[in-house]
Protein backbone atom coordinates (compact mmCIF):
# COMPACT_ATOMS: atom_id res chain seq x y z
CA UNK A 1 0.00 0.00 0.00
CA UNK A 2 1.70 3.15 -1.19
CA UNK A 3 1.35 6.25 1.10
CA UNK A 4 0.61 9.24 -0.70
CA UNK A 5 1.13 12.90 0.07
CA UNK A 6 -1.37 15.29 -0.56
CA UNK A 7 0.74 17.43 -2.07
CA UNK A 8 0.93 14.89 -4.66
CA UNK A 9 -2.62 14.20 -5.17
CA UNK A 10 -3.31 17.82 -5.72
CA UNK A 11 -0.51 17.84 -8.30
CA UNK A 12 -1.81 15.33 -9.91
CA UNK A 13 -5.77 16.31 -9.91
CA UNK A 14 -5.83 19.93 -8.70
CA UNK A 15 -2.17 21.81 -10.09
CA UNK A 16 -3.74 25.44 -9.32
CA UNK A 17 -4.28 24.83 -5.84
CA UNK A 18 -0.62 24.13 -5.34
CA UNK A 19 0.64 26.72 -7.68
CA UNK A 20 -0.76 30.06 -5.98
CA UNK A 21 -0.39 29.04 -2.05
CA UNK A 22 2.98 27.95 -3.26
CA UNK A 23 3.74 31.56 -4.93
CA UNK A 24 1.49 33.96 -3.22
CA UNK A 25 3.33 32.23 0.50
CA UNK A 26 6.84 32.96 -0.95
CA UNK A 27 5.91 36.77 -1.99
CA UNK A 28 4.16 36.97 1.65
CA UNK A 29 7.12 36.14 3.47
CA UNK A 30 9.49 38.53 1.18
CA UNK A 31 7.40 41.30 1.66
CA UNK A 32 7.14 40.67 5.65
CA UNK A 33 11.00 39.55 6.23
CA UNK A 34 12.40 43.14 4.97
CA UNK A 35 9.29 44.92 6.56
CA UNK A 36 10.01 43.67 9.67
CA UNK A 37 13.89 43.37 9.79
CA UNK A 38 15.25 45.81 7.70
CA UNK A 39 16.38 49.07 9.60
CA UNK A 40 17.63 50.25 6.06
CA UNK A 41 16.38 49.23 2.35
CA UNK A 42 19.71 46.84 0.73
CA UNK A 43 22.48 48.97 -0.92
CA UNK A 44 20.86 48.75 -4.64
CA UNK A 45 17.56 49.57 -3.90
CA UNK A 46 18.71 52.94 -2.15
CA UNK A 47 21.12 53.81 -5.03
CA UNK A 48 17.87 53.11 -7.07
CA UNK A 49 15.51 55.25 -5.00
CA UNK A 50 17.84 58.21 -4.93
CA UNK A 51 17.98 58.27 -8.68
CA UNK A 52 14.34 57.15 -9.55
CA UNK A 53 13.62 60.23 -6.96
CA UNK A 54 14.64 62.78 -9.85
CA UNK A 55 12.48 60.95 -12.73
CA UNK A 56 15.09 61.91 -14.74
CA UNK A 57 15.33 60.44 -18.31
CA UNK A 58 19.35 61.48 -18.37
CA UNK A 59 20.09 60.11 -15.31
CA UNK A 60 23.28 57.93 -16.75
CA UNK A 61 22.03 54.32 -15.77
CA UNK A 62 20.52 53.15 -18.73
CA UNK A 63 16.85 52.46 -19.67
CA UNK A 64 15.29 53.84 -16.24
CA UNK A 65 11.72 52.19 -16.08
CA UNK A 66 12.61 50.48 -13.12
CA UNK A 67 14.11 53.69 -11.80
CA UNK A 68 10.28 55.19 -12.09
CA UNK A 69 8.46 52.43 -11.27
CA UNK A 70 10.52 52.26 -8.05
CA UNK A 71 9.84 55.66 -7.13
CA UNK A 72 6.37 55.20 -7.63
CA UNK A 73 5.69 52.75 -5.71
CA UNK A 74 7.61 54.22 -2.72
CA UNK A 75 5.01 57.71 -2.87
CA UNK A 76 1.73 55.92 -3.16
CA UNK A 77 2.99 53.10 0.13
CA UNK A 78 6.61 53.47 1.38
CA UNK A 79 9.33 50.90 1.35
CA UNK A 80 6.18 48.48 2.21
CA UNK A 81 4.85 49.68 -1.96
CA UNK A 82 8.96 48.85 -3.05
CA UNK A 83 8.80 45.68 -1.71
CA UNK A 84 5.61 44.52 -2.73
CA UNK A 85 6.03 45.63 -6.51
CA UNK A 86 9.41 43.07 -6.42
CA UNK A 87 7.41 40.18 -5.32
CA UNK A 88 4.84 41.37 -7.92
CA UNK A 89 7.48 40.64 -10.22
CA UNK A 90 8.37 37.45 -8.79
CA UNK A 91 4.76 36.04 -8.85
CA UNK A 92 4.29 37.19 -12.70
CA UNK A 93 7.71 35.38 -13.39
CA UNK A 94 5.88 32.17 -12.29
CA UNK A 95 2.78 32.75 -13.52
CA UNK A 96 4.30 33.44 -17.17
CA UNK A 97 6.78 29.88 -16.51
CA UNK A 98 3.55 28.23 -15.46
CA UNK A 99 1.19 28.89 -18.06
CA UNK A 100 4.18 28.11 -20.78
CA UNK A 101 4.47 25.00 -18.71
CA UNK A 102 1.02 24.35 -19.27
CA UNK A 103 1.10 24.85 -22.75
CA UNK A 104 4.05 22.68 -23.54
CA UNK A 105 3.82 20.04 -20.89
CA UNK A 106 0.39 20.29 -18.88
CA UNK A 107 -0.89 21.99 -15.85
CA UNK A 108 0.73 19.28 -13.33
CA UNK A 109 4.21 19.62 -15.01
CA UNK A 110 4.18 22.90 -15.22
CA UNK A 111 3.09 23.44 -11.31
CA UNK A 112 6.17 21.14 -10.69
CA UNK A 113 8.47 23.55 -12.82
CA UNK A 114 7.71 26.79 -10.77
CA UNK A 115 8.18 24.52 -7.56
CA UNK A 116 11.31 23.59 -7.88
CA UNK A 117 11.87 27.64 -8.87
CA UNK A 118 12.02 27.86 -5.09
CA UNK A 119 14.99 26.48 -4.79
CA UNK A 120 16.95 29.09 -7.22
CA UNK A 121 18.51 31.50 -4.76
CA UNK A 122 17.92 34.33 -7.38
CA UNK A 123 14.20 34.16 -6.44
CA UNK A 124 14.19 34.48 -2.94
CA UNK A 125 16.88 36.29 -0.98
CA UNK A 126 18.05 38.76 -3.00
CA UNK A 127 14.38 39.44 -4.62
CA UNK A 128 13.24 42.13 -2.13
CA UNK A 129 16.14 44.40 -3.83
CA UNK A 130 14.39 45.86 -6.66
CA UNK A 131 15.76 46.91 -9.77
CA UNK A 132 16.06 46.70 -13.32
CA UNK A 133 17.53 42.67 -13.06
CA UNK A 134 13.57 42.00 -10.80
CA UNK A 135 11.82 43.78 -13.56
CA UNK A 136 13.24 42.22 -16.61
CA UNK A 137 13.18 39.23 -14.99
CA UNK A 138 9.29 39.17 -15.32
CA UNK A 139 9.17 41.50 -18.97
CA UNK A 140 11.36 38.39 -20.49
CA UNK A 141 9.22 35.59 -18.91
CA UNK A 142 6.30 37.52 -20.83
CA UNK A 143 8.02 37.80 -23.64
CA UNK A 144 8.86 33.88 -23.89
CA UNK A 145 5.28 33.29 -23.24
CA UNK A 146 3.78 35.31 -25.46
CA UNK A 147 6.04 34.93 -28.56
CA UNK A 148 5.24 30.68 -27.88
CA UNK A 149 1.47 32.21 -28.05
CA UNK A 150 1.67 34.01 -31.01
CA UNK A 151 4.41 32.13 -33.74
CA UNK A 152 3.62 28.70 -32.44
CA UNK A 153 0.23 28.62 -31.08
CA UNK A 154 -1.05 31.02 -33.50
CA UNK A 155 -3.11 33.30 -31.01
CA UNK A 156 -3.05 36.95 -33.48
CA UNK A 157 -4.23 38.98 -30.82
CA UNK A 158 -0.39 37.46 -28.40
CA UNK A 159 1.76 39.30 -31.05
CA UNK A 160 0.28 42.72 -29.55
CA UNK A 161 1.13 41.65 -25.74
CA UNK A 162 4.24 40.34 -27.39
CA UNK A 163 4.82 43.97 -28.71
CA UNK A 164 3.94 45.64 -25.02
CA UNK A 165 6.34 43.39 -23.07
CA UNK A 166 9.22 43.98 -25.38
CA UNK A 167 8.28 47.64 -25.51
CA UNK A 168 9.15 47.21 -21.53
CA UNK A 169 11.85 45.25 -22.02
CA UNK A 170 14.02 47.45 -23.64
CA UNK A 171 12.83 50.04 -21.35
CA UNK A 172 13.67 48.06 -18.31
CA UNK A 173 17.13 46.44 -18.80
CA UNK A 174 20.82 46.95 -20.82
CA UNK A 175 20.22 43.34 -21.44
CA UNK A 176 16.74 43.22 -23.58
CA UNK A 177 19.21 43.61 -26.94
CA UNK A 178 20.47 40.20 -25.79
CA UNK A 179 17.20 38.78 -24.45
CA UNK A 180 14.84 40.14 -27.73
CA UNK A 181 18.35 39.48 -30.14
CA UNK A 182 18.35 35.98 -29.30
CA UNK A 183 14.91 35.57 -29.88
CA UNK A 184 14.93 37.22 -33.39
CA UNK A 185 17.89 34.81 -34.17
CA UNK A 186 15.65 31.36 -33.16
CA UNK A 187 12.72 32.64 -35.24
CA UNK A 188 15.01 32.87 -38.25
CA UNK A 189 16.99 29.67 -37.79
CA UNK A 190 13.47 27.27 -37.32
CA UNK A 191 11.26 26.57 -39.61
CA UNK A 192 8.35 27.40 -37.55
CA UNK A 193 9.82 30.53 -36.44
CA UNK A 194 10.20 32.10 -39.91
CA UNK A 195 6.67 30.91 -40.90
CA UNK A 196 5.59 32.57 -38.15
CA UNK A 197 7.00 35.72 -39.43
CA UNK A 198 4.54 36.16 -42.48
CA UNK A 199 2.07 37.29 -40.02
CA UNK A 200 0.92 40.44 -40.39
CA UNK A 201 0.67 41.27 -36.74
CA UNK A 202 4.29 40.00 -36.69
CA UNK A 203 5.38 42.92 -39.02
CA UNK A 204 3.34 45.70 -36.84
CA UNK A 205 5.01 45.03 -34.02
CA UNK A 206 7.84 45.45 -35.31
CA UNK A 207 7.90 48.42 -36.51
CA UNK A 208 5.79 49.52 -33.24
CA UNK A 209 9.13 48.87 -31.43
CA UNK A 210 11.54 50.65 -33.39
CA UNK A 211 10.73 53.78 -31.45
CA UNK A 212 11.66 51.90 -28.37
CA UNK A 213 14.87 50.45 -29.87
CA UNK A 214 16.03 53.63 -30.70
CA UNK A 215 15.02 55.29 -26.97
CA UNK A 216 17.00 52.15 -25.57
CA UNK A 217 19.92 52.94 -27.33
CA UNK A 218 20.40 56.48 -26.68
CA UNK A 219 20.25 54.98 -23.09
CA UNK A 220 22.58 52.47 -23.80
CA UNK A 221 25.10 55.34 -24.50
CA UNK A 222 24.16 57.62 -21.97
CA UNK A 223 25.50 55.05 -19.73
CA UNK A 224 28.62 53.92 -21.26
CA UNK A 225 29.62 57.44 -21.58
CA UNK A 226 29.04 57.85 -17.90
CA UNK A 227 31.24 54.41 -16.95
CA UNK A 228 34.64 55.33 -16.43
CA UNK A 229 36.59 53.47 -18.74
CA UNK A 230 33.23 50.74 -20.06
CA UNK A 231 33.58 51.52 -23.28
CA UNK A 232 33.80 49.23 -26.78
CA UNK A 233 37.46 50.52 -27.24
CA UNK A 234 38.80 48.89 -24.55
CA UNK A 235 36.61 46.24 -24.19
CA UNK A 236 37.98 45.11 -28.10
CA UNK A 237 41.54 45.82 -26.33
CA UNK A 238 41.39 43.39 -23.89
CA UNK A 239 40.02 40.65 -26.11
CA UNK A 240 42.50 41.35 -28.66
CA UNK A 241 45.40 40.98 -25.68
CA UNK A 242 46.19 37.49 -26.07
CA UNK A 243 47.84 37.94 -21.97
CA UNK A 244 44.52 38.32 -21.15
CA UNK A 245 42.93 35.24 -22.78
CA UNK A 246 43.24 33.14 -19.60
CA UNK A 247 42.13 35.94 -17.33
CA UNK A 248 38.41 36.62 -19.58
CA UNK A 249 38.01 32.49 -19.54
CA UNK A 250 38.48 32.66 -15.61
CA UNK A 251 36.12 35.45 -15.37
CA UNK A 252 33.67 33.95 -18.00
CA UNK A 253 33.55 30.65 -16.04
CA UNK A 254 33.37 32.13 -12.36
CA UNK A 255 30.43 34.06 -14.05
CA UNK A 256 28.76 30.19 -14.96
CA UNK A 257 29.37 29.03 -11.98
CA UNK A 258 27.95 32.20 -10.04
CA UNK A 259 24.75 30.93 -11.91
CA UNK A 260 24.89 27.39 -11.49
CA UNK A 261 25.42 27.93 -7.90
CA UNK A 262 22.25 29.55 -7.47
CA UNK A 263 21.06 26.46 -8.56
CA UNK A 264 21.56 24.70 -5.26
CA UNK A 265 18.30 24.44 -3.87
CA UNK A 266 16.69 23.25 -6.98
CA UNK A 267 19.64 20.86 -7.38
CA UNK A 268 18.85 19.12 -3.44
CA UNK A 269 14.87 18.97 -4.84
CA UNK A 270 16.30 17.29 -8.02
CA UNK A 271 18.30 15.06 -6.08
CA UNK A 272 16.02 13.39 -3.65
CA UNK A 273 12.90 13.58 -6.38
CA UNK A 274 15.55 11.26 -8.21
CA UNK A 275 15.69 8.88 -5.54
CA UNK A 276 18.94 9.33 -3.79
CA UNK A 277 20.02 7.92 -1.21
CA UNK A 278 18.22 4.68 -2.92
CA UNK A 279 15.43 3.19 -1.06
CA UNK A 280 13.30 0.00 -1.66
CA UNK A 281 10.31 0.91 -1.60
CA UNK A 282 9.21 1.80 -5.44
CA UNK A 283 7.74 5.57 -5.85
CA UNK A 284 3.91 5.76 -6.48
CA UNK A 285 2.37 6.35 -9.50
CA UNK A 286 4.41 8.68 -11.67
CA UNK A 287 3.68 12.09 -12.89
CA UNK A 288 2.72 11.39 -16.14
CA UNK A 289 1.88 14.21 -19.68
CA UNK A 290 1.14 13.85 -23.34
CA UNK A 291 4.64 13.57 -24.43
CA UNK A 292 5.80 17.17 -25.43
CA UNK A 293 6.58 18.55 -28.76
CA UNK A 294 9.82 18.42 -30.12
CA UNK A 295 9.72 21.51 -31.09
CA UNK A 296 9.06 22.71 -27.61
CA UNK A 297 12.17 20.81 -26.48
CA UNK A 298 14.28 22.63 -28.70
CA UNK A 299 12.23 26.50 -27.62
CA UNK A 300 13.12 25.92 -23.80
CA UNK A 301 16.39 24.71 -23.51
CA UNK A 302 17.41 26.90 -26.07
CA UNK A 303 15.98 29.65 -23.80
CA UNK A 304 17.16 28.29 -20.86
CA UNK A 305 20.71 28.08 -22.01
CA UNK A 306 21.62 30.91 -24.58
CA UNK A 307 20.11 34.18 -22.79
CA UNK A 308 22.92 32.80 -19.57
CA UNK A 309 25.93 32.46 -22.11
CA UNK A 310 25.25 35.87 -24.30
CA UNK A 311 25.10 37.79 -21.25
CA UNK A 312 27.99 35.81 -19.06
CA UNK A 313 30.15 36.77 -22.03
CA UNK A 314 29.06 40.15 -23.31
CA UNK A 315 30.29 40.71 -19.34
CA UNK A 316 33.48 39.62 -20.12
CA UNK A 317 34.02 41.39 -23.15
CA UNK A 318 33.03 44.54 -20.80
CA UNK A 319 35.14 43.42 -18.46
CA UNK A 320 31.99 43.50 -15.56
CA UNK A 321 31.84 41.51 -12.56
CA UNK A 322 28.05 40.28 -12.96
CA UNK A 323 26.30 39.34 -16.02
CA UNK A 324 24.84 42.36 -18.54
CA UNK A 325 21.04 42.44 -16.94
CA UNK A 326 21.75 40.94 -13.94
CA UNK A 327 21.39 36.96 -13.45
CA UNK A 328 17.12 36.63 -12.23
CA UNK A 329 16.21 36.90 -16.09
CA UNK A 330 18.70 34.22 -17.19
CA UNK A 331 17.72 31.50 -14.78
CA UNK A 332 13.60 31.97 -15.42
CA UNK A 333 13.30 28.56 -17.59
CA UNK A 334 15.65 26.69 -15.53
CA UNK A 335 12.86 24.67 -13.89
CA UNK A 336 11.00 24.16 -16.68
CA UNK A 337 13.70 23.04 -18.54
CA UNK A 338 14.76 20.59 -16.01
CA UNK A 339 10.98 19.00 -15.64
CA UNK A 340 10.70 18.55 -19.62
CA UNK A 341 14.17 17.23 -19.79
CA UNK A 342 13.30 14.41 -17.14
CA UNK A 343 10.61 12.86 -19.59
CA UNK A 344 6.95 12.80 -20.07
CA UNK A 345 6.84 10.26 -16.90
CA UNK A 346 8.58 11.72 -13.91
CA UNK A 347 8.19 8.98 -10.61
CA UNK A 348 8.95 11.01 -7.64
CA UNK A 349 10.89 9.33 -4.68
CA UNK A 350 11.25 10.51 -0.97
CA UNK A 351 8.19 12.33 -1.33
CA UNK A 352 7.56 13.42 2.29
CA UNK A 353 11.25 14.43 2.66
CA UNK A 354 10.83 16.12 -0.76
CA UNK A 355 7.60 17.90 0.63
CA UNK A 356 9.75 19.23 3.88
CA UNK A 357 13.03 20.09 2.20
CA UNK A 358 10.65 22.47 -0.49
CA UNK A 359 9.11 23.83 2.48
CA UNK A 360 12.29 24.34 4.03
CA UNK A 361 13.84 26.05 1.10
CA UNK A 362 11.16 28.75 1.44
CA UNK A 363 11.28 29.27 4.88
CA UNK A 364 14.73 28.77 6.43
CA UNK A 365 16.16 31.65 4.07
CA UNK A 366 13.34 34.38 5.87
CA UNK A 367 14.49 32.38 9.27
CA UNK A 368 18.11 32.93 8.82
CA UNK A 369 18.04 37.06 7.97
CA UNK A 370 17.09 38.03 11.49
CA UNK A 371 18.66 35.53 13.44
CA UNK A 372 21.86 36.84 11.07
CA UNK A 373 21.17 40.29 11.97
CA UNK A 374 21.49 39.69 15.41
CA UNK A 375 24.07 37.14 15.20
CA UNK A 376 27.12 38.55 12.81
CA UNK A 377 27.00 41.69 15.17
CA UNK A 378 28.30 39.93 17.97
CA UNK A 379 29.98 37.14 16.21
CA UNK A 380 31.50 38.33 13.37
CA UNK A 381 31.69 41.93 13.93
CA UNK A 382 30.30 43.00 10.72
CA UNK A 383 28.22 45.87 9.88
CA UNK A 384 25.47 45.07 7.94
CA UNK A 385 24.17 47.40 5.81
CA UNK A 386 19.99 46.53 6.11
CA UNK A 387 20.66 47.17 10.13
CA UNK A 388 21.76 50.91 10.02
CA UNK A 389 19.28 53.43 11.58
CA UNK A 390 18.06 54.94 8.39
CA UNK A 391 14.96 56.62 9.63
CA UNK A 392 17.42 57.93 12.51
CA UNK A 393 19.30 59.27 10.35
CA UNK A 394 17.16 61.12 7.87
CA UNK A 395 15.21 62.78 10.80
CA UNK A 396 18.32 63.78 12.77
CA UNK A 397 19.77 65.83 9.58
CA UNK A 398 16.60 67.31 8.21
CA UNK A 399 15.65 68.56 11.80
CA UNK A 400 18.96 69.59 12.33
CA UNK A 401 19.42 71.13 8.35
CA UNK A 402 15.84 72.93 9.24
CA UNK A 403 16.79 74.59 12.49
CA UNK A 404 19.64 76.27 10.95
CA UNK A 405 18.30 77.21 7.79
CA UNK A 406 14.49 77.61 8.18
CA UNK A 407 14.31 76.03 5.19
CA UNK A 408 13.47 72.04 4.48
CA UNK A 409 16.87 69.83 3.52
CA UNK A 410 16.76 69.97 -0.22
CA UNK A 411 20.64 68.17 -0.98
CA UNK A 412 22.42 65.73 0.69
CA UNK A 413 25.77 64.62 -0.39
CA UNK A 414 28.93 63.15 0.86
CA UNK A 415 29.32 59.44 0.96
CA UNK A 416 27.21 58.14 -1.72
CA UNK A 417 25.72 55.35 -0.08
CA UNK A 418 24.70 57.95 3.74
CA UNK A 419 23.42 60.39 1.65
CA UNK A 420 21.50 58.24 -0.45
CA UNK A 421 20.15 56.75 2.90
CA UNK A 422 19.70 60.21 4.90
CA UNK A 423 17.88 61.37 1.37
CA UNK A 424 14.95 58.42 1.25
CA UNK A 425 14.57 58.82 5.24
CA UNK A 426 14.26 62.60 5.30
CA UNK A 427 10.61 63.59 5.60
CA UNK A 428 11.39 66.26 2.85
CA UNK A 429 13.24 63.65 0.18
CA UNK A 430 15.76 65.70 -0.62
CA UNK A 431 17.85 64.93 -3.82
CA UNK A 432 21.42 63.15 -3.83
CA UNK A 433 24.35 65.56 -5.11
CA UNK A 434 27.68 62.77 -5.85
CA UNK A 435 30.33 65.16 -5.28
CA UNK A 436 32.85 62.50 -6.01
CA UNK A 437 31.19 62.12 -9.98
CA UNK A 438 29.04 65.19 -10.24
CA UNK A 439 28.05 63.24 -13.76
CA UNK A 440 25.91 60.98 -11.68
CA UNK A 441 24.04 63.22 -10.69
CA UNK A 442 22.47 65.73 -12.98
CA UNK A 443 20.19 66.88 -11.19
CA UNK A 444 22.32 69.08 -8.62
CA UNK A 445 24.35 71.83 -10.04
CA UNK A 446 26.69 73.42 -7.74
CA UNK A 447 24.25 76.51 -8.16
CA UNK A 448 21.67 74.64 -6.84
CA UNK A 449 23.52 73.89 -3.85
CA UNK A 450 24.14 77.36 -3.05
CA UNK A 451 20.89 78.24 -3.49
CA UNK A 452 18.92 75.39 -1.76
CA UNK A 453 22.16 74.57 0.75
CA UNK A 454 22.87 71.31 1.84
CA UNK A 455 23.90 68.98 4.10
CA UNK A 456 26.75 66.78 3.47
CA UNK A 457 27.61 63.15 5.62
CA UNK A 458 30.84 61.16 5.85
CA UNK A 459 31.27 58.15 8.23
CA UNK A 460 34.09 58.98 11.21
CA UNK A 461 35.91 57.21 13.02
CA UNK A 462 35.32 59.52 15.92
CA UNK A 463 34.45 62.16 17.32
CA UNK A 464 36.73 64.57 15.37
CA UNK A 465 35.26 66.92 12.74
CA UNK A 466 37.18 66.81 10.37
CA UNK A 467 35.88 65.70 6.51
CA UNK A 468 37.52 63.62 4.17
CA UNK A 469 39.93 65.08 1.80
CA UNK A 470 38.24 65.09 -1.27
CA UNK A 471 35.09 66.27 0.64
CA UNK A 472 37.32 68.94 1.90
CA UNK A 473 38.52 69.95 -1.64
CA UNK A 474 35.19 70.12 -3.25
CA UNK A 475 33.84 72.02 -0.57
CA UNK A 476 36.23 74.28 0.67
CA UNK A 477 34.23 76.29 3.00
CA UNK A 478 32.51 73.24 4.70
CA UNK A 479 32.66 74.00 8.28
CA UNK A 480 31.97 70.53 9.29
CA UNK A 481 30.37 69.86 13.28
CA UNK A 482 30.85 66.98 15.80
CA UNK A 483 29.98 63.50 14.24
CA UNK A 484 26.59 62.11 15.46
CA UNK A 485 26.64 58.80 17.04
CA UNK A 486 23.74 56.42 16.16
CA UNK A 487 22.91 53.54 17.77
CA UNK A 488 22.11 50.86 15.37
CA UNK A 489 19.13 48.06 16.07
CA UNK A 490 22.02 45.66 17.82
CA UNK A 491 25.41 46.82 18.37
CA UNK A 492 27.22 43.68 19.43
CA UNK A 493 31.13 44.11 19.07
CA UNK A 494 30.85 46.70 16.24
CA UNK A 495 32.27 50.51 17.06
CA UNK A 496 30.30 53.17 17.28
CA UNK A 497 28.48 54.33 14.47
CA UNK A 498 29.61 58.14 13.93
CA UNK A 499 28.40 60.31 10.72
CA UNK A 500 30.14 63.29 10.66
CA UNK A 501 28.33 66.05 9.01
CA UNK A 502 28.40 69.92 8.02
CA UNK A 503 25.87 72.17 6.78
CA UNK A 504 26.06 74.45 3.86
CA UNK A 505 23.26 77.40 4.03
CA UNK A 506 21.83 78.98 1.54
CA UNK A 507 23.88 81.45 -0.26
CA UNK A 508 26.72 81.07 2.19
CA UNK A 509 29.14 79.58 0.11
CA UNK A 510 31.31 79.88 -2.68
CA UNK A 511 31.54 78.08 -5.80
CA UNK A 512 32.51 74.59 -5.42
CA UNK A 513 35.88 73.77 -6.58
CA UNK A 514 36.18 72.26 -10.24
CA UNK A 515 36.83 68.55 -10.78
């Protein structure tokens, strides 16, 4: 007598009901873990919110939809709105895997895909810090789903949402060249691809996007122009260097393995489904689909394989440190493609273990942040930057900025990643001057800040007030006070946490000096 899980039974008879407690639990906990935890947004999402702050089309970061969205979201509901409009993305990535699932392999295999998505790192952790990698990640699912929609399944109406996802795309991410490149390229190698193209629909959309194309490109070199030194020139150097040919494969290959590491999760689920450690008993009934196109083979391990190796190695030839788009988008068919690789009969073993281990996958992770935050304090020492006293610190140097001036804090600068901080805590949301690359930010002219004034931060090491050196030489006439000490949600071993600070008032100061 076989003993059967439920969770199996409702695979098996009622996919849906596993698929959204499944998806709509993991956005619920990554929503409340950095809600509840987080004394300070991660380090990307403030860098985001202090340039999505400006709406700024020439802000120097590329295509800037998540930029906007971003800042959106944190007017109409706070960090609370920022958080929830990254698991947003997360839950339309699955919902576009599943319903591709479903139209290649079934509702049951497809449930199973987006499961074992759980256990890709990319998708849990990290996903509360939104940004253009979150967002594309969800545009490019949508894109894969709809294109299979429209060229294969011949739905007319999918090559419009096909053309409104790509639009997004290319708004969203440096990578959707890549992402919508390597699409164009299957269409015209298979023979279902190009028939597809004889549809009119096919050819409207097309030209729809050329607008967008050519908006995505004057991004693309707003922000190499504003990367020191990421430029084709000497990206075509350093390939043509033949010293460097072992250093670009090293960097190419730590890049794979960044992304198969991710992978670790899904790899333990893979692993015990498989039946290791062997057992005796035989697994109940398998899992079992009409067997699957081989067409539809070819369309998701193609997708799950080429988007990962373009950008890995575009990165090298840039000489970057993380793939071009950020790794979420390349890993979205990586389930999928691992559930219609394993046949059109998959016999699960170790099923209760299997049902804890996914269940622990989604919850340790959440468990782990605070007991981490309390922990590497005292253990390790280490200063983590989600635990600093951001609201602490915005009110402390608006109030103070305020009682000086009369006026509400309108600049902050100094150390990029306290003044972005102090900026999306102050009541006022003042903008973020980057004294050290004035470039980055637009926005601020040195007019402005003699106008406006402004408040600039440095960490210190004590209670000396004295500003860093190239502070010093930008703003001359800085006369800086006593660093502020702020006492951070658990201090363990660490130092004290001192900001030094100055104030410039309004029409106090001379010009800044010239860089």
């Amino acid at each position: 007598m076989f003993y059967v899980p439920l969770y199996i039974e409702m695979l098996r008879s009622r996919p849906l009901l596993v698929f959204w407690p499944a998806v709509l639990l993991q956005a619920t906990i990554w929503i409340a873990v950095p809600m509840m935890f987080y004394a300070a947004p991660p380090e990307g999402l403030v860098q985001l919110l202090a340039i999505g702050h400006e709406l700024r089309f020439d802000a120097g970061v590329g295509p800037s939809l998540a930029y906007w969205l971003a800042e959106i979201a944190f007017r109409a509901a706070g960090m609370f709105g920022v958080y929830a409009l990254a698991q947003a993305c997360v839950v339309a990535t699955y919902w576009c895997v599943f319903a591709l699932g479903r139209a290649i392999a079934g509702s049951t295999h497809a449930t199973m895909a987006v499961l074992l998505m759980v256990g890709i790192s990319l998708f849990t952790v990290p996903s509360p810090d939104f940004g253009p990698p979150i967002l594309a990640m969800a545009l490019w699912a949508a894109v894969l789903l709809y294109y299979w929609r429209a060229a294969i399944c011949g739905e007319r109406r999918s090559w419009y949402a096909l053309g409104v996802v790509a639009a997004l795309l290319l708004l969203s991410s440096d990578a959707a060249l890549l992402f919508l490149g390597a699409l164009v390229l299957f269409a015209a190698v298979t023979e279902r691809g190009r028939a597809a193209g004889n549809a009119i629909e096919a050819w409207i959309v097309a030209l729809a996007l050329v607008p967008f194309l050519c908006l995505h490109l004057v991004w693309l070199a707003g922000m190499l122009s504003a990367a020191s030194g990421d430029t084709l020139v000497p990206a075509l150097a350093r390939l043509r260097d033949a010293s460097l040919a072992g250093t670009n494969t090293m960097l190419w290959l730590r890049l794979l393995a960044a992304l198969i590491l991710a992978h670790a999760g899904l790899a333990i689920l893979l692993v015990l489904g498989a039946g290791w450690p062997r057992v005796r008993a035989n697994p109940a009934p398998p899992l079992a689909r009409k067997p699957v196109d081989a067409f539809a083979l070819t369309y998701v391990k193609a997708f799950a394989l080429v988007p990962g190796l373009l950008a890995t190695s575009v990165a090298v030839v840039l000489g970057r440190a993380l793939p071009v788009g950020g790794a979420a988008p390349l890993v979205v068919l990586s389930g999928l493609g691992l559930v219609i690789a394993a046949g059109d009969s998959i016999a699960l073993y170790h099923q209760r273990i299997l049902g804890f281990a996914w269940a622990g996958l989604l919850i340790v992770p959440a468990i782990f942040v605070p007991i981490l935050i309390v922990a590497l304090p005292w253990t390790a020492g280490m200063d983590l930057k989600v635990a600093q006293p951001a609201n602490a610190m915005g009110r402390f140097f608006a109030d103070s900025f305020e009682r000086r001036t009369g006026q509400p804090l309108a600049v902050v600068t100094g150390d990029p990643r306290l003044a972005a901080l102090v900026a999306l805590a102050a009541p006022s949301r003042p903008s973020v001057f980057y004294d050290a690359d004035p470039a980055r930010s637009p926005w601020v002219t040195a007019d402005d800040i003699r106008k406006k004034g402004a408040v600039v931060v440095w960490l210190a090491p004590d209670t000396t007030p004295t500003p860093p050196r190239d502070i010093k030489a930008y703003f001359p006439d800085l006369v800086a006070e006593v660093p502020h000490a702020f006492n951070r949600p658990v201090e363990g071993r660490l130092p004290t946490l001192w900001i030094g600070w100055g104030v410039i008032r309004p029409g106090s100061v001379a010009a800044a000096a010239a860089r």
